[in-house]
Protein backbone atom coordinates (compact mmCIF):
# COMPACT_ATOMS: atom_id res chain seq x y z
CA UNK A 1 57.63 48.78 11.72
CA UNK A 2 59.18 52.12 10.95
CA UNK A 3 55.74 53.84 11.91
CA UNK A 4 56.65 52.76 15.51
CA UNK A 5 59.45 54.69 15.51
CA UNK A 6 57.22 57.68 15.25
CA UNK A 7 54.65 56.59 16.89
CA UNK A 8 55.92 55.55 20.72
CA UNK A 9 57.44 58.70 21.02
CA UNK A 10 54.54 60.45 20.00
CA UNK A 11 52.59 57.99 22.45
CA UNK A 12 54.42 58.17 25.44
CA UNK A 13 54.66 62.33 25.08
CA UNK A 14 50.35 62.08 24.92
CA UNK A 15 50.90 59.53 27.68
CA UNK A 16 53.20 61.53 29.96
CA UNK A 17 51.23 65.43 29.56
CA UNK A 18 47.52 63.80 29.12
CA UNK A 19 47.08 60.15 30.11
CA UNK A 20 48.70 60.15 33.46
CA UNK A 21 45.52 62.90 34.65
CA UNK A 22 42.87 60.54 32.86
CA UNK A 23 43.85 57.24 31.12
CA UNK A 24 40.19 56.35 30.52
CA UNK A 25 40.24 59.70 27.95
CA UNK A 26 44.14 59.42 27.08
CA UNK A 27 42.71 55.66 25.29
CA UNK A 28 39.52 56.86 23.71
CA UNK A 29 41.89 59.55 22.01
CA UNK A 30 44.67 57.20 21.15
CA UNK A 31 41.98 54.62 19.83
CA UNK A 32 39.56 57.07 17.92
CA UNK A 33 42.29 59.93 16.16
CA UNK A 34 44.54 56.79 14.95
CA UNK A 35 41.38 55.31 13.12
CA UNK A 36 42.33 56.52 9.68
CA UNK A 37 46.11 56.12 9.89
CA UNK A 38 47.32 52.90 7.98
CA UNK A 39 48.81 51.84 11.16
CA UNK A 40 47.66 47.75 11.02
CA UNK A 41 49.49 45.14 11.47
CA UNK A 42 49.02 41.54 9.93
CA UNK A 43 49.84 38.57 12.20
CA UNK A 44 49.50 34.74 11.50
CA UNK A 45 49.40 35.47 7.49
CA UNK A 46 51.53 37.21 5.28
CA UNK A 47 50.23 36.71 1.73
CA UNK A 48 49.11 39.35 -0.06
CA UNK A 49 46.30 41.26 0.54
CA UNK A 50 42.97 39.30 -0.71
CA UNK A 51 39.75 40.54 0.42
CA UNK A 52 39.60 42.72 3.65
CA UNK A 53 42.75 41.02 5.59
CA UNK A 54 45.44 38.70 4.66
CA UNK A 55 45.98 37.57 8.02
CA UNK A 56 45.24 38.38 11.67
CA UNK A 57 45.08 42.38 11.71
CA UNK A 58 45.72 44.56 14.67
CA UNK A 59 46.15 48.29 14.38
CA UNK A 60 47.02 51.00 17.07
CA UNK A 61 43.65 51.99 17.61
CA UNK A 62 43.14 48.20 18.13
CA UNK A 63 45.68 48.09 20.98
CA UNK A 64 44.17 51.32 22.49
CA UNK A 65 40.65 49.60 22.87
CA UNK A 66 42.00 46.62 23.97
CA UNK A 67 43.61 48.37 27.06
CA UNK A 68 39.99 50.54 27.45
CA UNK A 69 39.02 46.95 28.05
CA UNK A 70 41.19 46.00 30.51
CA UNK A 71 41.25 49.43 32.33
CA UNK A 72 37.60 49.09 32.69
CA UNK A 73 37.73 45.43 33.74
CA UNK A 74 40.54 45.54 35.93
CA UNK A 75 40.92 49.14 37.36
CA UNK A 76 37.81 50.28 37.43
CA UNK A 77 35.40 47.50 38.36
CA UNK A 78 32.10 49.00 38.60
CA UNK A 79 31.62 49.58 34.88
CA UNK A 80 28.30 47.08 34.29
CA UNK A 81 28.96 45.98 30.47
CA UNK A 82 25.41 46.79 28.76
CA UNK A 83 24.64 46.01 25.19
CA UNK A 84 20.82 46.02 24.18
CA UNK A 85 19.26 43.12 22.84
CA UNK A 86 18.18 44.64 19.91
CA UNK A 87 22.04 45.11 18.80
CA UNK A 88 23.60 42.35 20.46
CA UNK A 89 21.34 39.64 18.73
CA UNK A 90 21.79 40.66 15.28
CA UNK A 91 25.52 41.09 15.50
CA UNK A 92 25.73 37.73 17.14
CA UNK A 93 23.32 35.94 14.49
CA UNK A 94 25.62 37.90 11.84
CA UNK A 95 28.94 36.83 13.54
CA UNK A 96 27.35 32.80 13.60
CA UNK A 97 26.74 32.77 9.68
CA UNK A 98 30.25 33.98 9.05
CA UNK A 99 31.65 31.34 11.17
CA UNK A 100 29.30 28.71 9.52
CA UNK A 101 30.38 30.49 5.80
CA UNK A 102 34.07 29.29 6.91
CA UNK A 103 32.68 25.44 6.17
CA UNK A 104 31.52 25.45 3.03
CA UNK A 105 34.67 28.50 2.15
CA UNK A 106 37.41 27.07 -1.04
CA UNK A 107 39.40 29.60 1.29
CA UNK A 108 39.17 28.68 4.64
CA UNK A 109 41.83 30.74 6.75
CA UNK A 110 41.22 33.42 4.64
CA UNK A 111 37.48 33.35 5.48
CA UNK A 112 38.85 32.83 9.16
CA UNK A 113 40.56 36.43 9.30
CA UNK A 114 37.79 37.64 7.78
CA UNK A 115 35.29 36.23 10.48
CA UNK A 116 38.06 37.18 12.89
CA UNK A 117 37.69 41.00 11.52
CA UNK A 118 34.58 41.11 12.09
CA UNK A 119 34.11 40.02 15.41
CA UNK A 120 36.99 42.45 16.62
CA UNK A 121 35.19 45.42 14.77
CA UNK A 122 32.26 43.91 16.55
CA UNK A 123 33.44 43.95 20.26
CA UNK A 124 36.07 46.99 20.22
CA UNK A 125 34.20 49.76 18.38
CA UNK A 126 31.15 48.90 19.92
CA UNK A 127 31.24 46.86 22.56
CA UNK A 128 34.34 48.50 24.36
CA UNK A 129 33.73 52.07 22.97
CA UNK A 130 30.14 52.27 24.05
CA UNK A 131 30.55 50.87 26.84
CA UNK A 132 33.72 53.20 27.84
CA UNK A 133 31.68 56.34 27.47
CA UNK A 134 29.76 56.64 30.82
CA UNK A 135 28.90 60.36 30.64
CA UNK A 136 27.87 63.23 28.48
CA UNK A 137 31.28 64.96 29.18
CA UNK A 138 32.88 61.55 27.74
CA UNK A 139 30.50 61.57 24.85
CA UNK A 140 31.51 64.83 24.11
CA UNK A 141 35.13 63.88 24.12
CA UNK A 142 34.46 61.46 21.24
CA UNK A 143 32.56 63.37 19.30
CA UNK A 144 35.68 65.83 19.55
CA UNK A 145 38.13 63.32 18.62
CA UNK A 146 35.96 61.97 16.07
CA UNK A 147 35.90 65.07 14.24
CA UNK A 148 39.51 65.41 15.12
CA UNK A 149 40.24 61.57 13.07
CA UNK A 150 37.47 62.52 10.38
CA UNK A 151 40.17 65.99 9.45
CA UNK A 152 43.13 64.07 9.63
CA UNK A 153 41.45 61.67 7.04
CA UNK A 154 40.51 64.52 5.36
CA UNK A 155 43.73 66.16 5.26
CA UNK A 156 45.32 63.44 4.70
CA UNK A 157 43.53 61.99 1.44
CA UNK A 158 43.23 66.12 -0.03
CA UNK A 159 47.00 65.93 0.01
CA UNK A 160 46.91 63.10 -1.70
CA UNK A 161 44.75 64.28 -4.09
CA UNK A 162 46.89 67.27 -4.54
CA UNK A 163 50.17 65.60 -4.76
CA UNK A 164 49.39 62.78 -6.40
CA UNK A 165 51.47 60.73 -4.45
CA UNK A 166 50.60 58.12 -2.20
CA UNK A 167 51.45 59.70 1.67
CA UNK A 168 52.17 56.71 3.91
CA UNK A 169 53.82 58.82 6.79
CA UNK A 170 52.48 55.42 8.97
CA UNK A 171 53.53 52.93 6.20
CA UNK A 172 53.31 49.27 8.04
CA UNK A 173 53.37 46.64 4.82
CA UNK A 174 54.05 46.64 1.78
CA UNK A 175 51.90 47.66 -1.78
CA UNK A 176 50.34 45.02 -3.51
CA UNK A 177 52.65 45.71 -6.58
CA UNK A 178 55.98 45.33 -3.97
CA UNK A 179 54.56 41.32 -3.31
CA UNK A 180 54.28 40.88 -6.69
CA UNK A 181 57.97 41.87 -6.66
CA UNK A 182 58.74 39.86 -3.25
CA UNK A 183 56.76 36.51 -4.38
CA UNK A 184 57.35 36.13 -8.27
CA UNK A 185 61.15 35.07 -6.78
């Protein structure tokens, strides 16, 4: 939680000088330059990490499609949702045999969050993204802050490199060796 404490502020300043003139763009930048940040959060789970999630995951850039979502459902009304068939089908077909995987799983709410993950990386960064971008000045937008998430990653993991030190400015959990400390009792 103590990323928060950087975060909001850093939030409501974008909010206040750039999302209050276009909150369509103010959430594709939120949503696409806080990709790479560590910034998830795990809800209904807990354990350690096993696999790609551990529980119920939601990160910023999460949040930030999610209200894309509802901005173009409730605010702006006239966006027609279009996904073609061609990408729709297999990522429904591929969704189905997860959620038939979870039967025969020794692991079965793990195998759940994972099916879960999937389905939200499904429908936010496509669905909602794709959708969201309605002309080639929005297109170009993402691109930009694309590029803009791909240096911070960049940056971000050269520093590491550098340093040798993990840098987890956005730290949200805890290190795999810190549960060993937390659950051994």
């Amino acid at each position: 939680m103590d990323a928060l404490k950087i975060i909001i502020p850093i939030y409501f300043i974008l909010f206040v000088f750039y999302g209050l003139k276009d909150i369509k763009r103010f959430l594709l930048l939120t949503g696409l330059v806080t990709m790479p940040l560590r910034t998830s959060y795990t809800l209904f789970g807990g354990a350690p990490h096993v696999g790609w999630s551990s529980g119920i995951m939601i990160s910023i850039s999460d949040v930030s499609f999610m209200l894309l979502f509802l901005y173009l459902v409730l605010v702006k009304k006239d966006v027609k949702f279009y996904t073609p068939s061609r990408i729709i089908i297999p990522t429904f077909l591929f969704i189905l045999a997860c959620v038939i995987s979870v039967l025969n799983s020794t692991a079965g709410m793990s195998t759940f969050y994972q099916v879960f993950m999937v389905f939200q990386i499904a429908f936010l960064y496509y669905f909602v993204l794709v959708n969201g971008i309605e002309t080639e000045k929005e297109l170009r937008y993402v691109v930009l802050f694309l590029t803009i998430s791909l240096f911070i990653q960049g940056a971000h993991g050269t520093l590491q490199f550098f340093t040798g030190e993990e840098l987890e400015f956005f730290k949200t959990g805890h290190r795999i060796s810190e549960f060993d400390f937390i659950y051994s009792g």
